[in-house]
N, C-alpha and C. Protein backbone atom coordinates (compact mmCIF):
# COMPACT_ATOMS: atom_id res chain seq x y z
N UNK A 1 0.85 -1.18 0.00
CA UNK A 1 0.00 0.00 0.00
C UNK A 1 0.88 1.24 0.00
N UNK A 2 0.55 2.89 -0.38
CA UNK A 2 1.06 3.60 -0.84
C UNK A 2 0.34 3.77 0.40
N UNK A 3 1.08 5.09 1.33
CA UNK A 3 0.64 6.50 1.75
C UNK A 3 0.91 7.64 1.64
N UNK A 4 0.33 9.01 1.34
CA UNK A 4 0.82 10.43 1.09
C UNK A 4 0.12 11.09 2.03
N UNK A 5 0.55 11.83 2.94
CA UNK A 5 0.37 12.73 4.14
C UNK A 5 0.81 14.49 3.50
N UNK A 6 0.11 15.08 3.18
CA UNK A 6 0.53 16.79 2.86
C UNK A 6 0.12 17.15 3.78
N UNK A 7 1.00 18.35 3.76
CA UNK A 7 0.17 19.26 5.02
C UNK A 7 -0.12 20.56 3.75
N UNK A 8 -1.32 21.35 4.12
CA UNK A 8 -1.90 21.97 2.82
C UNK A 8 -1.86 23.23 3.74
N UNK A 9 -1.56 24.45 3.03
CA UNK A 9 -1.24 25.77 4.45
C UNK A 9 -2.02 26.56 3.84
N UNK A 10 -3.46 26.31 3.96
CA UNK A 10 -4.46 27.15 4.15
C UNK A 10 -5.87 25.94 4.49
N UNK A 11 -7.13 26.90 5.16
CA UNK A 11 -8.04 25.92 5.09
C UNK A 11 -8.82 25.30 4.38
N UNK A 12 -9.20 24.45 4.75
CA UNK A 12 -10.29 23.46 3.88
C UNK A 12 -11.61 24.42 3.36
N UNK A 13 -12.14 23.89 2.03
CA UNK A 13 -13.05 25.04 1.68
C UNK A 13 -14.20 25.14 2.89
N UNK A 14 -14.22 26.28 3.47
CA UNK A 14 -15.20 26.55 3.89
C UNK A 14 -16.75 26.43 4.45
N UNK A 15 -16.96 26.67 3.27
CA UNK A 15 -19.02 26.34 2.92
C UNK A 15 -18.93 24.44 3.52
N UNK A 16 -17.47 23.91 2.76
CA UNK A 16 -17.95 22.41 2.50
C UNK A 16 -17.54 21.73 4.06
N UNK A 17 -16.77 22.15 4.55
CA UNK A 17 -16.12 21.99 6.31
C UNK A 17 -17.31 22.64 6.97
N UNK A 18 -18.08 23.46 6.66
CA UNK A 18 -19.09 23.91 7.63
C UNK A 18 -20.16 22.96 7.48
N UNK A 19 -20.57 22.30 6.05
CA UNK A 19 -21.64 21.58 6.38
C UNK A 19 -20.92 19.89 7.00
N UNK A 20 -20.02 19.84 6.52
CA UNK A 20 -19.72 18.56 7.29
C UNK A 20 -19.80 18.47 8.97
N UNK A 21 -19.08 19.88 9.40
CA UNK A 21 -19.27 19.80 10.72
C UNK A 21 -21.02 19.93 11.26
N UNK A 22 -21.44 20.49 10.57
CA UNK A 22 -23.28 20.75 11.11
C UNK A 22 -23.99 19.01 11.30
N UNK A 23 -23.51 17.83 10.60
CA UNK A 23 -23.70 16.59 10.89
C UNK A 23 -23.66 15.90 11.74
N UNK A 24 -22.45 16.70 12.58
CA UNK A 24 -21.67 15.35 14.17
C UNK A 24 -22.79 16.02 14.92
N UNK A 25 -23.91 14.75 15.58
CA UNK A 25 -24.43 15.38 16.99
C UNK A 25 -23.97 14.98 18.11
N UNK A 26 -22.46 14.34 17.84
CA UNK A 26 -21.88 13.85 19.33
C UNK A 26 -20.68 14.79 19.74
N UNK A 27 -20.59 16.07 18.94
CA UNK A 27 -19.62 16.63 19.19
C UNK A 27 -20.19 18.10 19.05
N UNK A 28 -20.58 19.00 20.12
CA UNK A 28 -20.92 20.20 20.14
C UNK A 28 -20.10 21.35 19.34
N UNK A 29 -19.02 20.89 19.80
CA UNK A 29 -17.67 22.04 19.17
C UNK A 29 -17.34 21.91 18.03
N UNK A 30 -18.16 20.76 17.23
CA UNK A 30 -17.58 20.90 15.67
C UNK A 30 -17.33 22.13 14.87
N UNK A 31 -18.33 22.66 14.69
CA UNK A 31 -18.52 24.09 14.35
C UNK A 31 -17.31 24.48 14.02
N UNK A 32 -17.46 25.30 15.87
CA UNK A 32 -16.11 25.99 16.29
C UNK A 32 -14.66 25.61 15.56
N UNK A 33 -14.52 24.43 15.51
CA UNK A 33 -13.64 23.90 15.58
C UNK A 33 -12.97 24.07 13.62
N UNK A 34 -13.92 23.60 12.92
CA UNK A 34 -14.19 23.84 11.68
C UNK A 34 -13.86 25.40 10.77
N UNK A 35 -14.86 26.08 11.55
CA UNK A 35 -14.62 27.55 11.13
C UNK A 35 -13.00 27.78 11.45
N UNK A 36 -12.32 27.62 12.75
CA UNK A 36 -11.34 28.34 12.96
C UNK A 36 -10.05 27.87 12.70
N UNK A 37 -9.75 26.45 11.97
CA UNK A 37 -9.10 25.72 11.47
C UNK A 37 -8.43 26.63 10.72
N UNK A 38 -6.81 26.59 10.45
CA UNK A 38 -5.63 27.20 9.66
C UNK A 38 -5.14 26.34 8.80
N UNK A 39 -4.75 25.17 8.80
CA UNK A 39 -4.20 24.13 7.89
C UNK A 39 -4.67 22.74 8.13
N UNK A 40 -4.66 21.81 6.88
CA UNK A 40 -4.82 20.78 7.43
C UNK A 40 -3.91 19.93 6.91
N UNK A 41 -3.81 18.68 6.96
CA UNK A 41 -3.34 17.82 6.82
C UNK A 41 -3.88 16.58 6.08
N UNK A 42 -3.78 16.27 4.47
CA UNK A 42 -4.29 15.66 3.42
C UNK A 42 -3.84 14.18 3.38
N UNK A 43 -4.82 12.99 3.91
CA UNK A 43 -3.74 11.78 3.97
C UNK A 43 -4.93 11.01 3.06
N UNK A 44 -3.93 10.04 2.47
CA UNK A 44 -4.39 9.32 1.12
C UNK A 44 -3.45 8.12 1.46
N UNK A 45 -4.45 6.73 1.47
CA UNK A 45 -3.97 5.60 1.20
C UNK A 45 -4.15 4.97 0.04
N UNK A 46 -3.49 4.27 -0.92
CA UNK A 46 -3.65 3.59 -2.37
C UNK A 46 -3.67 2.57 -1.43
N UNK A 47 -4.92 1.16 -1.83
CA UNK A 47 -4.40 -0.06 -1.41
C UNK A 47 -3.71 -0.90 -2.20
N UNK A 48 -3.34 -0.02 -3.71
CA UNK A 48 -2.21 -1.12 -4.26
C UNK A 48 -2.88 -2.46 -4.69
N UNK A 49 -2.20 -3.37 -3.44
CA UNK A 49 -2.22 -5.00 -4.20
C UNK A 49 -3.09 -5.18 -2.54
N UNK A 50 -3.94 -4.66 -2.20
CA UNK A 50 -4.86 -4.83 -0.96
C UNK A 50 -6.13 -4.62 -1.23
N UNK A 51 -6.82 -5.11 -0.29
CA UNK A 51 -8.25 -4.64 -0.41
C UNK A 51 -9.05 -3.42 0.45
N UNK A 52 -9.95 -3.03 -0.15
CA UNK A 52 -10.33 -1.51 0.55
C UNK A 52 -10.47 -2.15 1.81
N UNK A 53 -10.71 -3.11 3.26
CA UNK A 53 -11.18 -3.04 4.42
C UNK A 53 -9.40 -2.90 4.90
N UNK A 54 -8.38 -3.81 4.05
CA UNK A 54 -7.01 -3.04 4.64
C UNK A 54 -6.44 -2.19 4.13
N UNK A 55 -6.96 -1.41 3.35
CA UNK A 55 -6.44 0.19 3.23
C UNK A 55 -7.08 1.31 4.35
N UNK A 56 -8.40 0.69 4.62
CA UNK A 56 -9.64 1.34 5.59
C UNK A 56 -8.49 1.07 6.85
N UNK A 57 -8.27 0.16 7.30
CA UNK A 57 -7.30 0.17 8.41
C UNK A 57 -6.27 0.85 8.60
N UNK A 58 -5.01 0.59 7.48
CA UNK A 58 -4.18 1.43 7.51
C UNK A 58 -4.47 3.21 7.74
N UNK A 59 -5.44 3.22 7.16
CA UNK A 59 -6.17 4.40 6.74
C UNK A 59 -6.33 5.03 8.19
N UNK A 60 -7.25 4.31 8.98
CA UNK A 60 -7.33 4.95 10.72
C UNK A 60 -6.23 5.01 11.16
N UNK A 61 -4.96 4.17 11.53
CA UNK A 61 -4.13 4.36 11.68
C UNK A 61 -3.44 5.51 11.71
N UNK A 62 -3.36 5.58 10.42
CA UNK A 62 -2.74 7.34 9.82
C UNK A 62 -3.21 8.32 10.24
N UNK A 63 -4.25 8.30 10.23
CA UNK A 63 -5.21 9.27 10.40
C UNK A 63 -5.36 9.59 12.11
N UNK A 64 -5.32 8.63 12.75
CA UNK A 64 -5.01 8.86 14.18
C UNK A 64 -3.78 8.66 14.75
N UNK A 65 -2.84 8.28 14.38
CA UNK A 65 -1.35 9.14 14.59
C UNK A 65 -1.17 10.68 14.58
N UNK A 66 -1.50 10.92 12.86
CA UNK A 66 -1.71 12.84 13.08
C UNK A 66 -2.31 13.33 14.25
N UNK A 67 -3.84 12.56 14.67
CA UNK A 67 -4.27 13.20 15.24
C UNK A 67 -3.74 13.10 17.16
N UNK A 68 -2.71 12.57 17.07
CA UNK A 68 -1.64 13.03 18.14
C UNK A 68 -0.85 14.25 18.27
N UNK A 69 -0.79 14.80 17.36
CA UNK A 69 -0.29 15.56 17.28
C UNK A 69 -0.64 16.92 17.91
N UNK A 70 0.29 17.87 18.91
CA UNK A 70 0.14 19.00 19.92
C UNK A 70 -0.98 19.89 19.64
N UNK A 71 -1.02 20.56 17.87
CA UNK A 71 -2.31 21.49 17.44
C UNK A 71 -3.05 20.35 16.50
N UNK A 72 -3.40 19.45 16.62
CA UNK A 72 -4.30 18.49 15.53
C UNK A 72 -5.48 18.95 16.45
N UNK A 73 -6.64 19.55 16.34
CA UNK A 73 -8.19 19.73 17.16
C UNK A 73 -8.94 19.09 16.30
N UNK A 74 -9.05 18.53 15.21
CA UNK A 74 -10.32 17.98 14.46
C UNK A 74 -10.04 16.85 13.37
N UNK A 75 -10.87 16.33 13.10
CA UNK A 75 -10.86 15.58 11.58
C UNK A 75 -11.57 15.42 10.95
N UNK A 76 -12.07 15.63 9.70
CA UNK A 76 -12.79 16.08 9.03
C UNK A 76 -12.68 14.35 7.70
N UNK A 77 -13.32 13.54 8.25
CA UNK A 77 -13.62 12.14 7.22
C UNK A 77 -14.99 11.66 6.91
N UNK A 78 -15.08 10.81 5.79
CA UNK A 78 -16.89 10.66 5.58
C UNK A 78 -18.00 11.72 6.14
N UNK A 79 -17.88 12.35 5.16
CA UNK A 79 -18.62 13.77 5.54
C UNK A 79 -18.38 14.32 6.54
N UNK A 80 -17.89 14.56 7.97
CA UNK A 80 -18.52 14.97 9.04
C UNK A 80 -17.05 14.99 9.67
N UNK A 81 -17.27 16.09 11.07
CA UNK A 81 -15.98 16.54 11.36
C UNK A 81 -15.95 15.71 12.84
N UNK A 82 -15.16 15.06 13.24
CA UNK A 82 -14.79 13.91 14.54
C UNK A 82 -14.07 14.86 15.64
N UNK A 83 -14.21 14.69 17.00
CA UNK A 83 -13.13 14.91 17.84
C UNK A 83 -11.67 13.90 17.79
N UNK A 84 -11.05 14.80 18.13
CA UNK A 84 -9.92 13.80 17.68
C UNK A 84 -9.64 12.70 18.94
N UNK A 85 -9.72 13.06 20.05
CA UNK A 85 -10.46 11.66 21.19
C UNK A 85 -10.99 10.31 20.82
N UNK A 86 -12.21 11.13 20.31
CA UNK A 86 -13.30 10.02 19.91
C UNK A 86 -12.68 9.37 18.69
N UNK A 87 -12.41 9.97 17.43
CA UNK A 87 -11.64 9.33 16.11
C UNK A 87 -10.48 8.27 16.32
N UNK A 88 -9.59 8.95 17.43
CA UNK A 88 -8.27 7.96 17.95
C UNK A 88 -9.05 6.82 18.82
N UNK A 89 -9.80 7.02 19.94
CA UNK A 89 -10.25 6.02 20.55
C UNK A 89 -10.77 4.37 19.25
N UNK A 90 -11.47 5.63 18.59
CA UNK A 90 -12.41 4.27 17.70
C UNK A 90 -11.26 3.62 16.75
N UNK A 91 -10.30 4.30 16.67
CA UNK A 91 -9.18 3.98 15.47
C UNK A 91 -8.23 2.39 16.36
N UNK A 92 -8.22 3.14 17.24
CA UNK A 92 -7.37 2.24 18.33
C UNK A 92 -8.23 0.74 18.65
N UNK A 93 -9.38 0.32 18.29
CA UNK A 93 -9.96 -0.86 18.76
C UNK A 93 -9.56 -1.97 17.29
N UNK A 94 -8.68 -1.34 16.49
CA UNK A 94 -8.06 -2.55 15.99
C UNK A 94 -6.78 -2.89 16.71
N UNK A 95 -6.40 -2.54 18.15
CA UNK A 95 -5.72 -3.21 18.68
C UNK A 95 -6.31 -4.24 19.76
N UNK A 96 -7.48 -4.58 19.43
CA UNK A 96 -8.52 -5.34 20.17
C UNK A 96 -9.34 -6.30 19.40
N UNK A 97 -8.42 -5.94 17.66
CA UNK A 97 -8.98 -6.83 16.53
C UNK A 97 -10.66 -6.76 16.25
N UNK A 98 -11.18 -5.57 16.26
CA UNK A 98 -12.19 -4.66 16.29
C UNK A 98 -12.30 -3.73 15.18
N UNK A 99 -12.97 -3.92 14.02
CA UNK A 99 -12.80 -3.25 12.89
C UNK A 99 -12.94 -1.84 13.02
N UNK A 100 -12.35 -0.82 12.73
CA UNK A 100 -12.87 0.87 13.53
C UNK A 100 -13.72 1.21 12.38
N UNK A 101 -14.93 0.98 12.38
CA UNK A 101 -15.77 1.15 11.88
C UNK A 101 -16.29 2.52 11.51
N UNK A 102 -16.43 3.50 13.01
CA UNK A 102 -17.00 4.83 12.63
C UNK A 102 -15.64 5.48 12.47
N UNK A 103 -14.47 5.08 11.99
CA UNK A 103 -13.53 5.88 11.44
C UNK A 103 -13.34 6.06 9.78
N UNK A 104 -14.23 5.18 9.38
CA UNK A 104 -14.64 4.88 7.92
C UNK A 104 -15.88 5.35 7.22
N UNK A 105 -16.96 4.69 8.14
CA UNK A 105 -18.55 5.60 7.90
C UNK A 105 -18.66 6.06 9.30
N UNK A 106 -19.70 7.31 8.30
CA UNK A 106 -20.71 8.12 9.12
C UNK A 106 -21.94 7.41 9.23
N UNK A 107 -22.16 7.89 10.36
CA UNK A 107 -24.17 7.52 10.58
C UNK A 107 -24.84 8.94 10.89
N UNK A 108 -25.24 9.61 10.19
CA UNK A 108 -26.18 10.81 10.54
C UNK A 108 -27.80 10.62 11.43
N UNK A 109 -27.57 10.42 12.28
CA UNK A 109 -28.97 10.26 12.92
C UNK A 109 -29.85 11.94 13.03
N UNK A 110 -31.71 11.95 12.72
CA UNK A 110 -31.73 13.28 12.31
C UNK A 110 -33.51 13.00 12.30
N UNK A 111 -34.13 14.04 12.62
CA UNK A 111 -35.38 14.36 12.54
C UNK A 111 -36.16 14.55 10.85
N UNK A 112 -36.82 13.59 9.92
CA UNK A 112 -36.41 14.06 9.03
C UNK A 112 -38.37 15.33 8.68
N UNK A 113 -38.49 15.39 7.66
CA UNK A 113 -39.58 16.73 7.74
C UNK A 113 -41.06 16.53 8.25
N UNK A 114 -41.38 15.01 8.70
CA UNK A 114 -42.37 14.61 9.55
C UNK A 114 -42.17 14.41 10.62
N UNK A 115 -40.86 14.80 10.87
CA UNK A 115 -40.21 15.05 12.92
C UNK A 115 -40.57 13.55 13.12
N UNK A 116 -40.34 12.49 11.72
CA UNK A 116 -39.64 10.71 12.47
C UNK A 116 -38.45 10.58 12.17
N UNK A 117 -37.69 10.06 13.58
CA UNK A 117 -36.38 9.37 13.35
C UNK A 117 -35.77 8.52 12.31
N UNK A 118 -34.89 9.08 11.77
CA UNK A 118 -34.53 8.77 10.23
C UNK A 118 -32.70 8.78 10.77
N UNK A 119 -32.32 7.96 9.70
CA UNK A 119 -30.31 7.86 9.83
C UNK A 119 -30.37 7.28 8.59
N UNK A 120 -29.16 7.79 8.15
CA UNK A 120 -28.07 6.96 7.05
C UNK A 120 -26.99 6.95 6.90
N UNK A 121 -26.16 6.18 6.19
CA UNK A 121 -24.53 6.09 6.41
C UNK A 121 -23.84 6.72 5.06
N UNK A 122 -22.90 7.18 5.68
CA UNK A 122 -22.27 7.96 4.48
C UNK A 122 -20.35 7.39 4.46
N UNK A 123 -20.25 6.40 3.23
CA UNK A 123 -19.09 5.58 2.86
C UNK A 123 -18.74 4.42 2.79
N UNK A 124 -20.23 3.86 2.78
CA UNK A 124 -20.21 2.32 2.58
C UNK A 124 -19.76 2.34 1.42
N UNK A 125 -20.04 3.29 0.55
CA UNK A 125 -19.66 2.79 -0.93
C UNK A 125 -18.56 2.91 -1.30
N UNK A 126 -17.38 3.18 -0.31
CA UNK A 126 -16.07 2.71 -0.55
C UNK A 126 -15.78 1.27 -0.35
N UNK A 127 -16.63 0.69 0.28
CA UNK A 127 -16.25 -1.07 0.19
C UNK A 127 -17.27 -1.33 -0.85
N UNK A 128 -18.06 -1.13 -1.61
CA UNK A 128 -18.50 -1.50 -2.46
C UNK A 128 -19.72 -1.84 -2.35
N UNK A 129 -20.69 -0.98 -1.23
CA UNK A 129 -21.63 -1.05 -0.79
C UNK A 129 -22.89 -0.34 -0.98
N UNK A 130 -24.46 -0.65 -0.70
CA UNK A 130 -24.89 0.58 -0.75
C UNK A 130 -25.72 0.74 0.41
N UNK A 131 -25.17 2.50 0.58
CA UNK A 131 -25.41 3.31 1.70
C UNK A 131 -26.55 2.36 1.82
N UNK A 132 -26.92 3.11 3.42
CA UNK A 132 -28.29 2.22 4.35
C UNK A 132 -28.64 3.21 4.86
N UNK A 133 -30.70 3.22 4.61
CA UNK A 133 -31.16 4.36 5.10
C UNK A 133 -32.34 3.95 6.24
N UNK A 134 -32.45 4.24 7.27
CA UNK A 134 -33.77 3.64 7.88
C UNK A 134 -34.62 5.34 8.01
N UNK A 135 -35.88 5.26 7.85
CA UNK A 135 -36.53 5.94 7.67
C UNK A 135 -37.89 5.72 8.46
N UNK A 136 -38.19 6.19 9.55
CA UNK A 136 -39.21 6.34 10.71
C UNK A 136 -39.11 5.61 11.51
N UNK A 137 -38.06 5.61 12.18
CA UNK A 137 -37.22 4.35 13.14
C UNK A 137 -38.26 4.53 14.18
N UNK A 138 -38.54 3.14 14.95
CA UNK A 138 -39.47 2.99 16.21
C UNK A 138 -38.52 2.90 17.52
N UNK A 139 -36.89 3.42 17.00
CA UNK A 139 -35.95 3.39 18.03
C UNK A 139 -35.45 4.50 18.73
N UNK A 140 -35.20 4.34 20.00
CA UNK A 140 -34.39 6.41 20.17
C UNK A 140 -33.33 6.32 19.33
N UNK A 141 -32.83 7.54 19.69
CA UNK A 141 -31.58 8.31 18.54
C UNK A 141 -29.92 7.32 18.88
N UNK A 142 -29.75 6.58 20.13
CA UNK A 142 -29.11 6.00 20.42
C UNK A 142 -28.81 4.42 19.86
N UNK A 143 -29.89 4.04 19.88
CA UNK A 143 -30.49 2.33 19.88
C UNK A 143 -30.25 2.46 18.33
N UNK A 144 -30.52 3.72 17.29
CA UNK A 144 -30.57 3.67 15.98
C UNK A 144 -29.51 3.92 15.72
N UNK A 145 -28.32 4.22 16.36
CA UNK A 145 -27.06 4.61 16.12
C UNK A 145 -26.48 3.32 16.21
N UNK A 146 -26.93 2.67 16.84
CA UNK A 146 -25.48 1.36 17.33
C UNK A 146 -26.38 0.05 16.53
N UNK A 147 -27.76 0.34 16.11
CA UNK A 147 -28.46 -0.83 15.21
C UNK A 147 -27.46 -0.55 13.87
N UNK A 148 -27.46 0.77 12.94
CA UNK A 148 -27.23 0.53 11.75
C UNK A 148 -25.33 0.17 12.19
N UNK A 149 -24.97 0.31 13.16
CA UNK A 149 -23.33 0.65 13.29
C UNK A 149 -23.03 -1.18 13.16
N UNK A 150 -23.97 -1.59 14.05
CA UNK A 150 -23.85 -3.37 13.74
C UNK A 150 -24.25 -3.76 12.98
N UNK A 151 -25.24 -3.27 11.89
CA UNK A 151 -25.76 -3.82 10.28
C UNK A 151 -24.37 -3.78 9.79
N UNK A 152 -23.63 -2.23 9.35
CA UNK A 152 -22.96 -1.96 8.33
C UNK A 152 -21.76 -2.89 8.63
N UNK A 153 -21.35 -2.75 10.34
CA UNK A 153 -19.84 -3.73 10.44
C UNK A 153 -19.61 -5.26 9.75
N UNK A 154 -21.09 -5.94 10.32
CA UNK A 154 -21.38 -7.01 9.59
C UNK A 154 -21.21 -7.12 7.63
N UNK A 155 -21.70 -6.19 7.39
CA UNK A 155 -21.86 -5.97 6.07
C UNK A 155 -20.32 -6.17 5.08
N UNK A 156 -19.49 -4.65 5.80
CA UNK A 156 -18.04 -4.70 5.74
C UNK A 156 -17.06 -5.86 5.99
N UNK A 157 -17.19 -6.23 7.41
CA UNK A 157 -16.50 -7.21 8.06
C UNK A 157 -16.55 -8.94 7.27
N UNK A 158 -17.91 -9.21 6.79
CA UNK A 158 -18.05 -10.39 6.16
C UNK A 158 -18.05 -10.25 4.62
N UNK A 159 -18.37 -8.91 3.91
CA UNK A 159 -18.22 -8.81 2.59
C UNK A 159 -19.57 -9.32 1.97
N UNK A 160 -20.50 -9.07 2.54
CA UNK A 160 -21.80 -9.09 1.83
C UNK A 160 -22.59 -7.92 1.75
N UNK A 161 -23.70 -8.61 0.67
CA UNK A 161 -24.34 -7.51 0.69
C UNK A 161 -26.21 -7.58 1.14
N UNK A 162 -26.85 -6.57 1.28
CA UNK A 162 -28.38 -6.83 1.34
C UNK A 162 -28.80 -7.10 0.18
N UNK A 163 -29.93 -8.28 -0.29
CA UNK A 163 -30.27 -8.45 -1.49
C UNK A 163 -32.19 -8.26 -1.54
N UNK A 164 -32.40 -7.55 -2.52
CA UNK A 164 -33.95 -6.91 -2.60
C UNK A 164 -35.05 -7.77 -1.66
N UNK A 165 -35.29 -7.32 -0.65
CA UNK A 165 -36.53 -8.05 0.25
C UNK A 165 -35.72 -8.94 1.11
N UNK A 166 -34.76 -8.86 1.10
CA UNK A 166 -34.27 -9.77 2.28
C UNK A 166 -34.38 -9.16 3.49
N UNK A 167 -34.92 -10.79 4.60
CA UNK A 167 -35.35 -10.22 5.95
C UNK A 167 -34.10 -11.24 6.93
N UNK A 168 -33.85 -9.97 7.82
CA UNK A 168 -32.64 -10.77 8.53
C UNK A 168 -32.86 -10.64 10.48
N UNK A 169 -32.84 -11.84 11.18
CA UNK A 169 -33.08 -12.31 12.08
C UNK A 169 -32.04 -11.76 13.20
N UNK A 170 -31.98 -10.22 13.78
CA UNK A 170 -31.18 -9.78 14.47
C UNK A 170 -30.86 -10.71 15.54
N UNK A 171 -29.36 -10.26 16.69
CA UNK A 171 -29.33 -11.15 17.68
C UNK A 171 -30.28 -11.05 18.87
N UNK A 172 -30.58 -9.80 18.80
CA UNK A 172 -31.47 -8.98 19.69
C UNK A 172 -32.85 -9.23 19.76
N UNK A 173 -33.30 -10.02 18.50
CA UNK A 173 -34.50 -10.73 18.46
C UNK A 173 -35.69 -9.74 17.58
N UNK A 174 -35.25 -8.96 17.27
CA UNK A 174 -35.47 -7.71 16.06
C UNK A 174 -35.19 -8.77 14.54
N UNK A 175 -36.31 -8.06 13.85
CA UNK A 175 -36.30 -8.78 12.50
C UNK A 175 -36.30 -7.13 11.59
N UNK A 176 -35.55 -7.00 10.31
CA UNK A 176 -35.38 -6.83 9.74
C UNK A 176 -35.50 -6.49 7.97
N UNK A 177 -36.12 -5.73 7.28
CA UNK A 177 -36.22 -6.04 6.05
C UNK A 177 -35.57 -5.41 5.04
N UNK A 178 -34.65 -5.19 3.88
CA UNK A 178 -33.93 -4.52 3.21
C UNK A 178 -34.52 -4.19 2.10
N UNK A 179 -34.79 -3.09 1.65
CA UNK A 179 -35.12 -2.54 0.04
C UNK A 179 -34.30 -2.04 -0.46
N UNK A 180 -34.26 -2.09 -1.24
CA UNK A 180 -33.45 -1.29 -2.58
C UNK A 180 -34.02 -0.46 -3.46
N UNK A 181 -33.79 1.18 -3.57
CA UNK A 181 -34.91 2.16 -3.84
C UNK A 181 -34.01 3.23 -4.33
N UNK A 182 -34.51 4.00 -4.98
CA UNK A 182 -33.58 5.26 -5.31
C UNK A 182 -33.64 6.04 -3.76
N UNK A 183 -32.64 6.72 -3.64
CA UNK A 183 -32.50 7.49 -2.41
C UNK A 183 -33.04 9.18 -2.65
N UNK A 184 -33.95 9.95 -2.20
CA UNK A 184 -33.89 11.15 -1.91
C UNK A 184 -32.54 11.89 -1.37
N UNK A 185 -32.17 11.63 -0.69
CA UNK A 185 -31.11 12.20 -0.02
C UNK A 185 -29.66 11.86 -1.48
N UNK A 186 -29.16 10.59 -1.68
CA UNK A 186 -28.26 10.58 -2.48
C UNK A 186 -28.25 10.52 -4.16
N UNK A 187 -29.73 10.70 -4.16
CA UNK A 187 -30.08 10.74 -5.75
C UNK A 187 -29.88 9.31 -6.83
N UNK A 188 -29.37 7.98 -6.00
CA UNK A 188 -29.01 6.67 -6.30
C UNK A 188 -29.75 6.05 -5.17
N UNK A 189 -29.49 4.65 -5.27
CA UNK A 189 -29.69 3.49 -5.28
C UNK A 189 -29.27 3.39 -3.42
N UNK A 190 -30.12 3.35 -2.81
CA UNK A 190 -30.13 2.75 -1.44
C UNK A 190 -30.27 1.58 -0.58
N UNK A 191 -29.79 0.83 0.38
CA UNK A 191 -30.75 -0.02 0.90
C UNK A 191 -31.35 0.92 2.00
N UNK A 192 -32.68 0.36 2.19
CA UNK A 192 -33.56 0.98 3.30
C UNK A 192 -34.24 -0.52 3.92
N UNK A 193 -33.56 -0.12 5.33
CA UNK A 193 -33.81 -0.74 6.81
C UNK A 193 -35.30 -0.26 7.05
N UNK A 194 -35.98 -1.60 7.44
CA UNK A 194 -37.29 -1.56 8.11
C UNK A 194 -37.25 -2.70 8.81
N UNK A 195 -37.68 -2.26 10.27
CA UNK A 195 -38.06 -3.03 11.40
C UNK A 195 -39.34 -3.66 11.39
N UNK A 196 -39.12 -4.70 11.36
CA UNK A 196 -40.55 -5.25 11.30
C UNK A 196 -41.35 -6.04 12.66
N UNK A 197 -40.64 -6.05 13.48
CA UNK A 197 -41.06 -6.07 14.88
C UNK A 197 -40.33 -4.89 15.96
């Protein structure tokens, strides 16, 4: 695998760092943090003669090393801007042989214009996936965060995919159904999560 690390001496565009940061609801200071940013730091893994889940690794790695660093305050990956705590913590559970999952995708959890709980993931489709949307979740904002976080790992981790109408038998005793639909939000091809108990 190839890596290239720049450091780029001015900021990230703007408009596009502001809406990424408006996404994280686990991190208040994104914003802040976003707007007042001076340089960043551009890292790119080729996986070469690898496959995207070990370039995705190497990839956290890198990415949370920098973010050791004395002025590193943010990171800005799969849409949305991370504390660098939380990014290193999650990066670090492949030393526990733990795929770092939310260092790869996002999950946007979000009220959508009928004020029902709605999420989707943003970068499955770097493993060759498609995004996952659940749409009027019967779950809180929590329970829907760590449901799609164990769909997608599974998904990644074993290299499959959802196939049209397939219903899948959670461990939790939750059943499951997958569609495949054009997406509103990404203008393509989605799966959409429905709970059926």
């Amino acid at each position: 695998m190839v890596v290239s690390v720049k450091l780029v001496a001015e900021p990230f565009d703007q408009t596009t760092i502001e809406n990424y940061a408006s996404t994280n609801f686990f991190w208040e200071d994104a914003m802040d943090v976003a707007v007042n940013h001076k340089v960043y730091l551009a890292v790119v893994v080729l996986p070469t003669d690898k496959g995207a889940v070990d370039a995705s690794i190497l990839d956290s790695q890198v990415n949370a090393s920098t973010l050791s660093l004395d002025n590193a305050i943010g990171i800005s990956v799969v849409g949305t801007v991370y504390d660098p705590i939380l990014y290193r913590d999650a990066a670090y559970r492949i030393k526990e042989n733990v795929y770092p999952v939310l260092t790869q995708v996002y999950i946007r959890v979000y009220y959508n214009e009928r004020d029902e709980l709605s999420a989707y993931t943003y970068g499955l489709d770097h493993f060759g996936k498609l995004e996952i949307e659940v749409i009027d979740s019967v779950l809180d904002p929590m329970e829907l965060f760590n449901a799609i976080r164990d769909i997608f790992t599974e998904l990644i981790t074993l290299g499959v995919n959802f196939s049209e109408g397939e219903r899948v038998d959670l461990v939790d005793g939750r059943i499951i159904q997958a569609n495949i639909s054009p997406s509103p939000i990404f203008g393509h091809n989605t799966t959409k999560i429905k709970y059926l108990n």
